[in-house]
Protein backbone atom coordinates (compact mmCIF):
# COMPACT_ATOMS: atom_id res chain seq x y z
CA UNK A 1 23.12 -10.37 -5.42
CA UNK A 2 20.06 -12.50 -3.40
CA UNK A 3 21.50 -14.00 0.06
CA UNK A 4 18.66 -15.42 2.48
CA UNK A 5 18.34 -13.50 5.82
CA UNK A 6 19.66 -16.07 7.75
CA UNK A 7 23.00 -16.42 5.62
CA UNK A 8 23.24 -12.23 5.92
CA UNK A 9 23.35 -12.10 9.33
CA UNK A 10 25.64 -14.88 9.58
CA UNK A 11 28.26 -13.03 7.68
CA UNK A 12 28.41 -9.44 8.33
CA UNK A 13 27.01 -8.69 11.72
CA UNK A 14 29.53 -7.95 14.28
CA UNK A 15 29.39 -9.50 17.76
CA UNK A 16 27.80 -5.76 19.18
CA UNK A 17 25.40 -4.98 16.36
CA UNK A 18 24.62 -8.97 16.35
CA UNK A 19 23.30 -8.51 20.31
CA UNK A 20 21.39 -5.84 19.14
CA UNK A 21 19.75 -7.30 15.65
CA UNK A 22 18.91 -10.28 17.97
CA UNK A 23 16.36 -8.70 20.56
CA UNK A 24 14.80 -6.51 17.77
CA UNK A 25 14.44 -10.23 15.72
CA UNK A 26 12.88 -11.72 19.09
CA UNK A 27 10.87 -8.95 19.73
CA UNK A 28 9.52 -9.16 15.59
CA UNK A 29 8.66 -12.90 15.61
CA UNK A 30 6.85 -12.02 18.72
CA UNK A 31 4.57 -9.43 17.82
CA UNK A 32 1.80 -9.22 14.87
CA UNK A 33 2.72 -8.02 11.89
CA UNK A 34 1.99 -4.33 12.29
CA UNK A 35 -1.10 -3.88 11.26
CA UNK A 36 -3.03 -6.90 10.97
CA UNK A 37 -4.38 -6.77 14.56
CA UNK A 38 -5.70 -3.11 13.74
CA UNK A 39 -9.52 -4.74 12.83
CA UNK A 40 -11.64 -2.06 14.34
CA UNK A 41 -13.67 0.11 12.17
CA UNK A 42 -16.48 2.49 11.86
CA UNK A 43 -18.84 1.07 9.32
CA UNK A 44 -22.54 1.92 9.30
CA UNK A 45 -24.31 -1.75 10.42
CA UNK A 46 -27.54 -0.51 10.17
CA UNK A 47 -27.15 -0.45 6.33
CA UNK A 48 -27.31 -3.42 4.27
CA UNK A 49 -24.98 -4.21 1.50
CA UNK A 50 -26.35 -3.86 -2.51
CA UNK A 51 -24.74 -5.86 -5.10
CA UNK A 52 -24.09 -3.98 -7.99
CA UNK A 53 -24.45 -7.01 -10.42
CA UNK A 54 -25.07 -10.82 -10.07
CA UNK A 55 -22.18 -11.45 -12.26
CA UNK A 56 -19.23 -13.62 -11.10
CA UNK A 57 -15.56 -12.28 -11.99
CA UNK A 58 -13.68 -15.13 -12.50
CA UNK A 59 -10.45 -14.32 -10.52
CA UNK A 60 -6.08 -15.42 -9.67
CA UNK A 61 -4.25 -15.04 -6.82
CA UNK A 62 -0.83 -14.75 -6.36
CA UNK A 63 1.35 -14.86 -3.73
CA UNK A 64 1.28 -16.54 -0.10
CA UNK A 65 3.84 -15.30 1.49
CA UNK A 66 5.07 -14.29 5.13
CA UNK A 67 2.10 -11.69 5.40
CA UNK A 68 -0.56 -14.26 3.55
CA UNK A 69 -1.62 -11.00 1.53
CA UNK A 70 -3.31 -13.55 -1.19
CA UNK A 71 -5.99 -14.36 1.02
CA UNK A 72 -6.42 -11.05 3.44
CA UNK A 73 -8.19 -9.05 1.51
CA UNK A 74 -11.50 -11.43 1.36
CA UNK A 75 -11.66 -11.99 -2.55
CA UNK A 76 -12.22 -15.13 -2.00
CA UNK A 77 -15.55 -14.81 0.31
CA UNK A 78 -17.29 -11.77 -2.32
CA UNK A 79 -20.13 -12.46 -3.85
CA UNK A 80 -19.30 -11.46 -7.07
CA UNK A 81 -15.85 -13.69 -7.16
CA UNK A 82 -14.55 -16.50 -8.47
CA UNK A 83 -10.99 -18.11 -7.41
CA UNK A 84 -10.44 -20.09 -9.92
CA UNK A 85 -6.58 -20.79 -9.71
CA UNK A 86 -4.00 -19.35 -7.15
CA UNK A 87 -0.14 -19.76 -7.60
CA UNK A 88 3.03 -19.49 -5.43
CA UNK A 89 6.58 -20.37 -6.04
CA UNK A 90 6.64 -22.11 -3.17
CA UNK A 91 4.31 -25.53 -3.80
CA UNK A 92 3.55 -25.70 0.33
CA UNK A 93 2.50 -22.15 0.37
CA UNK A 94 0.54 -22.41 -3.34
CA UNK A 95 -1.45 -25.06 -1.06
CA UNK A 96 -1.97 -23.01 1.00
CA UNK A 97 -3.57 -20.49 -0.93
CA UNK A 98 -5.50 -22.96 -2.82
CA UNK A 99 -7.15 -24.51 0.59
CA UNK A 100 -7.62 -20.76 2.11
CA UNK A 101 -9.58 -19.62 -1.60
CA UNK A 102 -11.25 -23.55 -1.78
CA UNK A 103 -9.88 -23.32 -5.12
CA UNK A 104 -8.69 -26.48 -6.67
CA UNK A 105 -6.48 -24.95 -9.50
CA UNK A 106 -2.99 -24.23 -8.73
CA UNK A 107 -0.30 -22.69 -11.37
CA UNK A 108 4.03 -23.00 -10.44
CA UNK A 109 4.18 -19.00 -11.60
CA UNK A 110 2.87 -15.87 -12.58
CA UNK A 111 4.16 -16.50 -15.94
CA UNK A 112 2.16 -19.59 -16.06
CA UNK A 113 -1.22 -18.31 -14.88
CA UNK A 114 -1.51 -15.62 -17.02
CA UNK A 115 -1.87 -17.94 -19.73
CA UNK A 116 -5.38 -18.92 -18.79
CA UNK A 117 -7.71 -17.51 -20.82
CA UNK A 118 -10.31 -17.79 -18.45
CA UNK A 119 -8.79 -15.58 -15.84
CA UNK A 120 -10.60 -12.04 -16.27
CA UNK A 121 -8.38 -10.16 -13.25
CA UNK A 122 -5.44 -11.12 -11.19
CA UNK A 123 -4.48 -10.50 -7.52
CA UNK A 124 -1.16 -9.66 -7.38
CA UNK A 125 0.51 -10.08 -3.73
CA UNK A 126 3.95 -11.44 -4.87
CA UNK A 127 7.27 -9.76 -3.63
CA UNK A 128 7.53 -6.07 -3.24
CA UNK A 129 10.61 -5.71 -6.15
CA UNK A 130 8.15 -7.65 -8.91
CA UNK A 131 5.04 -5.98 -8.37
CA UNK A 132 5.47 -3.58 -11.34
CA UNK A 133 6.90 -6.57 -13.72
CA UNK A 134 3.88 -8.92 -12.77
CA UNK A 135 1.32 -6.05 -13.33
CA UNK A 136 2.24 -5.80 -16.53
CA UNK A 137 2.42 -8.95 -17.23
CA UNK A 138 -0.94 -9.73 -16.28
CA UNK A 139 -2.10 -6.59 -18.14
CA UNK A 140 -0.37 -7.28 -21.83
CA UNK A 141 -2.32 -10.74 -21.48
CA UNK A 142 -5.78 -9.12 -20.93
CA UNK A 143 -6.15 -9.30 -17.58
CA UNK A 144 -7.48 -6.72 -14.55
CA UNK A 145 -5.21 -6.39 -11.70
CA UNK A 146 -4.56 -5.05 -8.36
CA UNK A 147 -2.05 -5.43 -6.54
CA UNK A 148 -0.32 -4.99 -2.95
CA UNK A 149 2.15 -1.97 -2.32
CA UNK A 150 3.83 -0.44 -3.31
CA UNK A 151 3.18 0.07 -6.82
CA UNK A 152 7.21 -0.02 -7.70
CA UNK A 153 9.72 -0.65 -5.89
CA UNK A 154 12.50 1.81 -6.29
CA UNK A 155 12.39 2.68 -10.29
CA UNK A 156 11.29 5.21 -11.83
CA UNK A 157 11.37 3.81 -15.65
CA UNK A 158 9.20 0.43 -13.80
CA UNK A 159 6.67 3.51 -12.98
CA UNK A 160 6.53 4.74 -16.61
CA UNK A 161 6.34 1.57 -17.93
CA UNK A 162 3.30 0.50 -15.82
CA UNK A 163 1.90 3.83 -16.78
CA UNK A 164 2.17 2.90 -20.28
CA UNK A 165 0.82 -0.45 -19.98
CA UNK A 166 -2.43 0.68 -18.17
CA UNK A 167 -3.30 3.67 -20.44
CA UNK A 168 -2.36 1.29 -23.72
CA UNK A 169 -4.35 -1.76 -22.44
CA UNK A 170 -7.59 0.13 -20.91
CA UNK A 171 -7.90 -2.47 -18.53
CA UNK A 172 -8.58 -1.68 -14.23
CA UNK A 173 -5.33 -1.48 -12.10
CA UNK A 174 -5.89 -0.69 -8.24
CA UNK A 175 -3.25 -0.74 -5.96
CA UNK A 176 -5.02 -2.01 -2.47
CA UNK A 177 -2.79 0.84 -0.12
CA UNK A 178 -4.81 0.26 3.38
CA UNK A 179 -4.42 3.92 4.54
CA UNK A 180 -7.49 4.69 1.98
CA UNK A 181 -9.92 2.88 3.91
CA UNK A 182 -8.72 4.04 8.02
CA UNK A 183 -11.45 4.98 9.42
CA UNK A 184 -9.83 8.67 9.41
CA UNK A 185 -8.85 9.11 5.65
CA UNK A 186 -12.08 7.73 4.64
CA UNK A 187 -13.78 10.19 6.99
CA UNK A 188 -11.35 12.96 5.91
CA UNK A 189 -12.08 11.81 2.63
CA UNK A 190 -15.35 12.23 2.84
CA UNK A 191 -15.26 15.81 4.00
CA UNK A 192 -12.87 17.11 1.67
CA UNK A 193 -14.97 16.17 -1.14
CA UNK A 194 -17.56 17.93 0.33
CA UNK A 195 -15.38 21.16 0.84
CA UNK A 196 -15.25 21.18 4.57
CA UNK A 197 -11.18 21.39 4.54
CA UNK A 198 -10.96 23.60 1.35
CA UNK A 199 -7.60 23.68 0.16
CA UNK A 200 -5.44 21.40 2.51
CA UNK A 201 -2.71 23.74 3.68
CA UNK A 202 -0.31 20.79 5.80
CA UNK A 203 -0.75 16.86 5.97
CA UNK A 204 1.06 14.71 7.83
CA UNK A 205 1.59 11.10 7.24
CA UNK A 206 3.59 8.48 9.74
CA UNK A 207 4.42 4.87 8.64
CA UNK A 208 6.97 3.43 11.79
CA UNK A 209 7.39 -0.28 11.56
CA UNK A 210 10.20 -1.38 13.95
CA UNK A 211 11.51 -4.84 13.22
CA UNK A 212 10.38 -4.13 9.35
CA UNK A 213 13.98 -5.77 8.10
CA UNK A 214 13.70 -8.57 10.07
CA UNK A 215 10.98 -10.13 8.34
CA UNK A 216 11.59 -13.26 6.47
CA UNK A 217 11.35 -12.04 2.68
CA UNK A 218 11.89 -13.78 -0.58
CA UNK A 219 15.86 -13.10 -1.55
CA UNK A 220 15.52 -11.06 1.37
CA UNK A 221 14.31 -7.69 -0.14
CA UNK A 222 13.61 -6.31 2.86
CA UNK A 223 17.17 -6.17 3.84
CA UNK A 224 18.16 -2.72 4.21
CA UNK A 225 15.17 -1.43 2.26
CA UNK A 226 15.44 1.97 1.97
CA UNK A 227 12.70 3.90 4.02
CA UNK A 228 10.96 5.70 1.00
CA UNK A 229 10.37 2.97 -1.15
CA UNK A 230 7.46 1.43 0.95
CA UNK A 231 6.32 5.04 1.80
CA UNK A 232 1.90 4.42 0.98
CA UNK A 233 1.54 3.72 4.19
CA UNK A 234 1.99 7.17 4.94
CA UNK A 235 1.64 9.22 1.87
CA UNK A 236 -1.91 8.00 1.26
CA UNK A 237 -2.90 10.17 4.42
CA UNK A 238 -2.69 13.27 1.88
CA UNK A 239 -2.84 11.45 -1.53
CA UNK A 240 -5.76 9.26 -0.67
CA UNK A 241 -7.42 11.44 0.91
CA UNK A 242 -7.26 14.23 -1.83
CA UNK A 243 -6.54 12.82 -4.76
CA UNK A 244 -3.71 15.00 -5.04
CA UNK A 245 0.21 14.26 -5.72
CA UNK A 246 3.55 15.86 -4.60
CA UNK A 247 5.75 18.09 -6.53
CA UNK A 248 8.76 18.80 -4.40
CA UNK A 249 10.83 17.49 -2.50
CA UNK A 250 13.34 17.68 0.42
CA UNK A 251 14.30 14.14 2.37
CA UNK A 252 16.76 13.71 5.18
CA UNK A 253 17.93 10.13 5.90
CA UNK A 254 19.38 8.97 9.23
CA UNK A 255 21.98 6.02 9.94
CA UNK A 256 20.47 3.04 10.78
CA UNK A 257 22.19 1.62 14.27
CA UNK A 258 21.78 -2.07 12.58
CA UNK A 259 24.73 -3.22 10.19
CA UNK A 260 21.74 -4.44 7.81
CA UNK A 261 21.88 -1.09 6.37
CA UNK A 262 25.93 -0.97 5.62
CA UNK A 263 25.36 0.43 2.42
CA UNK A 264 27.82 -2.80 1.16
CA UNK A 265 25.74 -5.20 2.83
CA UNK A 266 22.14 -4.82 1.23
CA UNK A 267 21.16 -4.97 -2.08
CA UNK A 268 19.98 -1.12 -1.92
CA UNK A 269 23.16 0.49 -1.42
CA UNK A 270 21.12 2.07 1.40
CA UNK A 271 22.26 3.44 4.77
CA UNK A 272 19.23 5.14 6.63
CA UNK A 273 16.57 3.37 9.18
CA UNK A 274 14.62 6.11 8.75
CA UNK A 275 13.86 8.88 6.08
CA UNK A 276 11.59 11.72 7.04
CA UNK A 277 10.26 13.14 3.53
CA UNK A 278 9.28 17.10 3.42
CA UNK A 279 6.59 17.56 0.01
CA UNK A 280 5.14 20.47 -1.58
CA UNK A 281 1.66 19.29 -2.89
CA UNK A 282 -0.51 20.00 -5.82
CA UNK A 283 -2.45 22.10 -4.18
CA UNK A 284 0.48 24.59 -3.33
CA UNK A 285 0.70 22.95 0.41
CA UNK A 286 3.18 21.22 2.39
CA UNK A 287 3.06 17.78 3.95
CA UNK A 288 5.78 15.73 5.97
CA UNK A 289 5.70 11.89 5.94
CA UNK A 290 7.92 9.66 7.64
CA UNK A 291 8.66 6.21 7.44
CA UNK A 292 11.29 4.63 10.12
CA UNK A 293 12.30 0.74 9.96
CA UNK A 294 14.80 0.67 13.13
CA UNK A 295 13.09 2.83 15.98
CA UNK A 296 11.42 0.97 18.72
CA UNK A 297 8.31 2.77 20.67
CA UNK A 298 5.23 4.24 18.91
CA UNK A 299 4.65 2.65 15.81
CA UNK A 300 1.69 2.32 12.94
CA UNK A 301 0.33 4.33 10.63
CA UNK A 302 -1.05 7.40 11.85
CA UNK A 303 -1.89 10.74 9.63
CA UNK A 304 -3.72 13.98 10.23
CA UNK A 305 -4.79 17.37 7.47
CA UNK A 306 -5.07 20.76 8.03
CA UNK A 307 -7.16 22.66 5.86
CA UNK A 308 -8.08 26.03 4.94
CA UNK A 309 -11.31 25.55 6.93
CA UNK A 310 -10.75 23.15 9.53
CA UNK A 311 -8.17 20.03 10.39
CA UNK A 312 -8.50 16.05 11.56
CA UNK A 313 -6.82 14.78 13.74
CA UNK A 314 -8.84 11.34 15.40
CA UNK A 315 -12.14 13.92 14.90
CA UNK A 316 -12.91 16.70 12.71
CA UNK A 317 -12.42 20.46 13.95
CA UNK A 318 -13.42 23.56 13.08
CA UNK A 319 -14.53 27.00 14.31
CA UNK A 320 -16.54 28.18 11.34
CA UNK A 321 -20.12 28.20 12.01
CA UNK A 322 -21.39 27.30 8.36
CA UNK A 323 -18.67 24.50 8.27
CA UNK A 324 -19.60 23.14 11.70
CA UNK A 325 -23.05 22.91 10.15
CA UNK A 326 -22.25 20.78 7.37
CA UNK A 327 -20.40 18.71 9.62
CA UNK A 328 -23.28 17.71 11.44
CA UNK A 329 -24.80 16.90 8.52
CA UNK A 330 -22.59 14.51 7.50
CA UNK A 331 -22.75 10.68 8.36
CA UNK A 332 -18.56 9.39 7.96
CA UNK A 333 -19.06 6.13 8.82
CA UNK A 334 -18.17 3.69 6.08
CA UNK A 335 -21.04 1.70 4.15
CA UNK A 336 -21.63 -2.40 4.61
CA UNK A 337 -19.50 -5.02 3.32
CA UNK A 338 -21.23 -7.74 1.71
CA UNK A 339 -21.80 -10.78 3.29
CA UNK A 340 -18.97 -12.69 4.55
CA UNK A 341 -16.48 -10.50 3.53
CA UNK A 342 -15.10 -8.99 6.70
CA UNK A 343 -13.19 -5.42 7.27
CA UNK A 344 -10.27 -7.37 8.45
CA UNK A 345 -6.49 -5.80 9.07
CA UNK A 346 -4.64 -2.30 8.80
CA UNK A 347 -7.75 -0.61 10.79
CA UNK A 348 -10.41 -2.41 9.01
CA UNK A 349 -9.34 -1.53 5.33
CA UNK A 350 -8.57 -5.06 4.16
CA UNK A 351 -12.31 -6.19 2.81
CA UNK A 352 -12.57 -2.18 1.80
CA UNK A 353 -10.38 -2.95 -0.65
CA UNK A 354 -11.19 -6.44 -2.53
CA UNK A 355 -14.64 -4.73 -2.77
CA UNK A 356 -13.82 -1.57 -4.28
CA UNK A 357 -11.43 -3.68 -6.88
CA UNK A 358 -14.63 -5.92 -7.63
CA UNK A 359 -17.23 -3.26 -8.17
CA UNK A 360 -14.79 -1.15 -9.85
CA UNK A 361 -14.50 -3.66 -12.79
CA UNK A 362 -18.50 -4.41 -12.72
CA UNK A 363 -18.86 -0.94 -12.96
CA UNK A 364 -16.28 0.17 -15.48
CA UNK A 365 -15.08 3.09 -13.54
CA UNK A 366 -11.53 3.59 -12.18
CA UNK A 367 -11.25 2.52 -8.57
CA UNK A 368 -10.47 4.58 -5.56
CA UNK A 369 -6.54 3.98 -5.97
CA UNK A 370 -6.09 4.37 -9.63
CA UNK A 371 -2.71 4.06 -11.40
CA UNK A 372 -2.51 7.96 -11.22
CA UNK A 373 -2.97 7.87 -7.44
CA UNK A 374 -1.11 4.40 -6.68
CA UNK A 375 2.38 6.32 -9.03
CA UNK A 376 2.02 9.91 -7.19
CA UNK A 377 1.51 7.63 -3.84
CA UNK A 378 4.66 5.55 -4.19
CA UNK A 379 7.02 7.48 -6.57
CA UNK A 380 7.00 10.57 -4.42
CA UNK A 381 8.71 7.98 -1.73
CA UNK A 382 11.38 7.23 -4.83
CA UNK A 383 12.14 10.54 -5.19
CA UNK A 384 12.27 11.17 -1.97
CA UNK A 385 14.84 8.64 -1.02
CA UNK A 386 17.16 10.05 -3.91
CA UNK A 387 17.18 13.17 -2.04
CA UNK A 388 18.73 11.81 1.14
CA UNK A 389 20.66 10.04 -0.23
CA UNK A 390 21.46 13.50 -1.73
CA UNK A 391 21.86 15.15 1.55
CA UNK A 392 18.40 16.44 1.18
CA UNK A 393 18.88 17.84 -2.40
CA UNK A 394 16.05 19.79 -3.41
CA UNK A 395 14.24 17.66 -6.23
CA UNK A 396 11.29 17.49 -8.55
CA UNK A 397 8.71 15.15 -8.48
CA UNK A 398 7.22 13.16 -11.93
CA UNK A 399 3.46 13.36 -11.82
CA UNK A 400 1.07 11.13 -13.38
CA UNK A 401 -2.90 11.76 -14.33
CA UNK A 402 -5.67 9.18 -15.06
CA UNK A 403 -5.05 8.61 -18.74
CA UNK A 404 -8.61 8.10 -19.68
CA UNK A 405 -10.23 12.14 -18.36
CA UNK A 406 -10.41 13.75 -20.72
């Protein structure tokens, strides 16, 4: 069943519920997409960028949509890229792509560009419910990808599948999930590699995106989207930052005031707004994340650890003496772009990203968000959802490793 937003609302929203879905459409179309205005970063300008090879990677795009993903992440603009095609569905919005990537080359599909021999890695910023499908695709015709979260969307055999095809093929996936390159994972990264948080004993992870439903989505997948399926935003603040996964899981679901999520009138079957997921981690810790579609006020993605040794919370803490010492130590801010790719939305993480995906396949290493971390990132939210809609059941979580350590 695929029904337009426009055509939903006309049908099943009451006169009450249709007053309300009104000012929180108004007050969507009026505001930024959450998350694209966040540009400020902490980056170290006093350092100056190294290229890690002179070689070009000749690169797709695809997808233009609502949030213009295709183009955000400044692909385009590195050094070591190559556009040489994009493709939409939507011929006004493939030109656009084309003109934003001065690429001349334009494909009708997916299914079409993949066909190019010439194309050595793929972009893929199409609709959230495809991801997985066009991943693979790319992949089983030789292809690198990356590709805009979540990984899945709501399947747990789409998971194993794109598993499967990464380990089988050998080829670099990266899902580009923004909360890896905050200024405060990356810094919290930074120190937990280094041992300053130990074992992280409680993370917390917040993704609250009022007005989320509202926006204009192809066959209107956003519709009543349950909470948990786009849960990155917040999960990364623990899974990001330690490479870890989640094991266990409790999730309680609340009603959504809006009649978008009537279980009977979205395509999810789904009924909660918001979904506030509690995880036992891999490291024998706990973590809550929360992800809320339908309640105005503070909103964004916000996250904070607690360690064994100290916590982060906007800065670093601890009151260890040989820790504090190490801290000092320590420069966290993040190293230079290269020229004219800038940090761009979601806290400065967007040019993070397209460069980590690039020097990860000059390299031949896995990138930061591997298909190990990008699965235990997104499925956990799966899961998760399953148990509210469980009443909170009490449920196990798959886990996935890099299939190439040994």
């Amino acid at each position: 069943m695929t029904f337009s937003r426009r055509s939903f609302l006309a049908r099943t929203l009451g006169a009450a519920s249709l007053a309300m879905t009104s000012r929180a459409m108004n007050f969507a179309q009026e505001q930024t997409i959450a998350g694209f205005d966040e540009t400020d970063t902490n980056a170290n300008e006093e350092a100056v960028w190294q290229p890690k090879s002179d070689r070009k990677i000749r690169m797709g795009i695809v997808g233009y949509g609502v949030c213009r993903f295709g183009a955000a992440f400044g692909l385009q603009n590195h050094p070591n890229v190559d556009v040489v095609a994009v493709s939409d569905l939507f011929p006004d919005r493939c030109n656009g792509l084309a003109a934003e990537c001065h690429c001349e080359k334009t494909y009708p599909s997916l299914e079409e560009m993949v066909k190019d021999d010439s194309i050595e890695a793929i972009f893929v910023a199409t609709d959230a419910p495809h991801h997985a499908q066009h991943c693979i695709e790319a992949m089983r015709h030789g292809k690198h990808v990356a590709t805009a979260v979540p990984a899945v969307f709501g399947s747990l055999e789409d998971a194993d599948r794109l598993y499967e095809t990464v380990k089988e093929t050998g080829l670099t996936y990266m899902m580009f999930e923004t909360t890896a390159w905050r200024d405060g994972a990356y810094a919290s990264r930074e120190l937990y590699k280094q041992g300053l948080f130990g074992k992280m004993i409680y993370s917390e992870g917040e993704y609250y995106h009022y007005g989320c439903h509202l926006i204009d989505s192809l066959n209107g997948w956003r519709i009543g989207l349950p909470p948990q399926w786009y849960p990155t935003h917040s999960n990364g603040f623990y899974t990001c930052v330690t490479g870890g996964s989640f094991t266990e899981v409790t999730c309680y679901g609340m009603p959504s005031v809006f009649d978008a999520y009537i279980p009977e009138n979205n395509a999810h079957g789904n009924k909660f707004g918001t979904e506030i997921a509690l995880f036992k981690t891999s490291e024998g810790g706990a973590a809550r994340m929360g992800v809320s579609w339908d309640t105005p006020g503070h909103g964004g993605e916000t996250g904070r650890n607690r360690g064994q040794f100290g916590s982060f919370f906007d800065s670093f803490q601890t009151e260890i003496p040989e820790i504090s010492e190490k801290f000092a130590a320590l420069d966290l801010r993040k190293p230079p772009l290269p020229p004219g790719v800038e940090s761009g939305g979601h806290g400065g993480s967007h040019g993070y990203l397209g460069n980590e995906f690039v020097e990860a396949i000059l390299e031949q290493r896995k990138p930061l968000v591997d298909i190990a971390c990008a699965l235990n990132t997104t499925v956990s939210g799966v899961v998760a959802h399953l148990s509210a809609m469980r009443d909170g059941e009490h449920m196990t979580i798959p886990q996935y490793v890099y299939p190439f350590e040994k």
